[in-house]
C-alpha atoms as a PDB file:
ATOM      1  CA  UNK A   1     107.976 118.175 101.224  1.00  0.00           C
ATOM      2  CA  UNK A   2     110.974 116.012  99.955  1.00  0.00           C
ATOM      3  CA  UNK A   3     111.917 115.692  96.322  1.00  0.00           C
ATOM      4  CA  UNK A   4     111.385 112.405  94.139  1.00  0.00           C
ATOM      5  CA  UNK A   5     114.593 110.893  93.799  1.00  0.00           C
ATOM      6  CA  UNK A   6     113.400 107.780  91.408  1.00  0.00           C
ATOM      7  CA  UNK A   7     112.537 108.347  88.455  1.00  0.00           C
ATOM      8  CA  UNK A   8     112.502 104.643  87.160  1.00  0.00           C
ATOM      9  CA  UNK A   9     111.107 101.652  88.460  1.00  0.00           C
ATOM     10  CA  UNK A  10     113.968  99.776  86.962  1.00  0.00           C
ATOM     11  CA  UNK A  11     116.462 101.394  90.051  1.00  0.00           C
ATOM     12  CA  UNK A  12     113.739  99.941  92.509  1.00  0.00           C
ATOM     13  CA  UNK A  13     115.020  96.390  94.166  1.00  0.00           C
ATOM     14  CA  UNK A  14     112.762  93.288  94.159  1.00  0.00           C
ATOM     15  CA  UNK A  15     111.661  94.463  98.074  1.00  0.00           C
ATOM     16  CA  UNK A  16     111.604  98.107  99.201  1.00  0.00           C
ATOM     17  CA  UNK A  17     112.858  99.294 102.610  1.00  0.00           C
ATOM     18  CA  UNK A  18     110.608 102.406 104.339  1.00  0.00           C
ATOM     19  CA  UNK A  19     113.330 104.805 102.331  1.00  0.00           C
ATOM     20  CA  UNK A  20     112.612 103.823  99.368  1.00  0.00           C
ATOM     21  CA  UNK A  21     108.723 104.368  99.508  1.00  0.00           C
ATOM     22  CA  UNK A  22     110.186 107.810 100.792  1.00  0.00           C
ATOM     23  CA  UNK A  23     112.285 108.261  98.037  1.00  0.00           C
ATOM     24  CA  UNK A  24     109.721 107.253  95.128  1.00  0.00           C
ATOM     25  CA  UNK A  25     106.711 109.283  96.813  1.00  0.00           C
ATOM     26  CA  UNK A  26     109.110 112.480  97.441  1.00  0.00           C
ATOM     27  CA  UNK A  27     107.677 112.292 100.807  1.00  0.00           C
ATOM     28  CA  UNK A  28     108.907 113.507 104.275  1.00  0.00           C
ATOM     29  CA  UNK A  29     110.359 110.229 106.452  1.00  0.00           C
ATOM     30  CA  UNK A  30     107.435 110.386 109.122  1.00  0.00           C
ATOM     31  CA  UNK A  31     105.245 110.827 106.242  1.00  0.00           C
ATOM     32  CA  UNK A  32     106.495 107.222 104.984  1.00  0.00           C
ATOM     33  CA  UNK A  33     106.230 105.616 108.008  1.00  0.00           C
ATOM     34  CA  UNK A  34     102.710 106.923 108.678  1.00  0.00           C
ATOM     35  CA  UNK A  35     101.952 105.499 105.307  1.00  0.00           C
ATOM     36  CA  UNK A  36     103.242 102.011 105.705  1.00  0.00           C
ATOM     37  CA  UNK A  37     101.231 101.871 108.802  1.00  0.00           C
ATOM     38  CA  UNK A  38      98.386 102.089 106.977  1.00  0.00           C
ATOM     39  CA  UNK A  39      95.551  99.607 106.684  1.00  0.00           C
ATOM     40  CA  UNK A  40      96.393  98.155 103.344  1.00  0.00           C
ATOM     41  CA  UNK A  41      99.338  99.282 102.582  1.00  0.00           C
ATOM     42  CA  UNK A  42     101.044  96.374 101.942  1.00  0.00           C
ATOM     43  CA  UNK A  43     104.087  95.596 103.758  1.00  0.00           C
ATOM     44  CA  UNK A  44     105.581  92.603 105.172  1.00  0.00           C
ATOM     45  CA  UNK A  45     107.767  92.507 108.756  1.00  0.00           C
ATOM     46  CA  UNK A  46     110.563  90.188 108.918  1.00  0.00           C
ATOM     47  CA  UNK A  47     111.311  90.606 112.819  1.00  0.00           C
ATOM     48  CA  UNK A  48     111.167  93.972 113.283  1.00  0.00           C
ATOM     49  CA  UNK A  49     111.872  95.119 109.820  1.00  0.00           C
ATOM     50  CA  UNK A  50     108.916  96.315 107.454  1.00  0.00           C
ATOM     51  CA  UNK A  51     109.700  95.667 104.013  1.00  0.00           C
ATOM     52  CA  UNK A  52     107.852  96.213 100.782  1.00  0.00           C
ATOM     53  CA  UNK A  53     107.105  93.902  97.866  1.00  0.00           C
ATOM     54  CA  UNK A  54     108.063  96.379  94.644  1.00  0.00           C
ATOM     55  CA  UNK A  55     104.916  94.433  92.168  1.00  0.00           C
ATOM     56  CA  UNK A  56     102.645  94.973  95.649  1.00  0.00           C
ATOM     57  CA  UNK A  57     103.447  98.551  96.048  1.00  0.00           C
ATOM     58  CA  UNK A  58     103.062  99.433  92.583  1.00  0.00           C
ATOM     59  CA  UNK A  59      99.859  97.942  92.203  1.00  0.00           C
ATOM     60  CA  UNK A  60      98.735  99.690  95.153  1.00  0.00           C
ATOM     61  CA  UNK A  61      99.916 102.835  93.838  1.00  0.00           C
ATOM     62  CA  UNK A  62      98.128 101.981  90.415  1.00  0.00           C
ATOM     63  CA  UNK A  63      95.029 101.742  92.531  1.00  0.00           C
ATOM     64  CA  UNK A  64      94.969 105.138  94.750  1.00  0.00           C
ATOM     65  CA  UNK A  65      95.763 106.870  91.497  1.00  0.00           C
ATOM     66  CA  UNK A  66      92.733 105.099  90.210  1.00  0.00           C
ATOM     67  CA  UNK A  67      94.704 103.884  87.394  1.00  0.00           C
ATOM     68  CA  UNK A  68      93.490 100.067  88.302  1.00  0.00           C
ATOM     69  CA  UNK A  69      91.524  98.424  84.776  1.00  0.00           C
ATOM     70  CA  UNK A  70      87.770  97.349  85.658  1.00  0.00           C
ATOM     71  CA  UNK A  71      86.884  94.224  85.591  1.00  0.00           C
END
């Protein structure tokens, strides 16, 4: 399994590329590709680039941690 290499959301951009949901997960590469392939992950595609919103992919981590308030 790969190491974290972020350790602050502050060195995240505004959108993520595929490596950087790599690099914040500590995940393998395939491993982050099978993940942004995943029904509701959520990723946009501009041509055939997938790209991340940072707030959409934090809240969605929020929520698979559990971590989301009830409402």
């Amino acid at each position: 399994m790969a190491e974290a290499v972020v350790f602050d959301i502050d060195e995240l951009p505004v959108v993520l590329k595929v490596r950087h949901i790599q690099e914040t997960l500590g995940i393998s590469r395939q491993e982050s590709y099978r993940l942004v392939h995943t029904a509701g992950f959520p990723v946009m595609r501009i041509g055939r680039s997938i790209r991340i919103p940072r707030d959409a992919f934090l809240r969605w981590l929020e929520q698979q941690a559990g971590m989301e308030e009830e409402q």
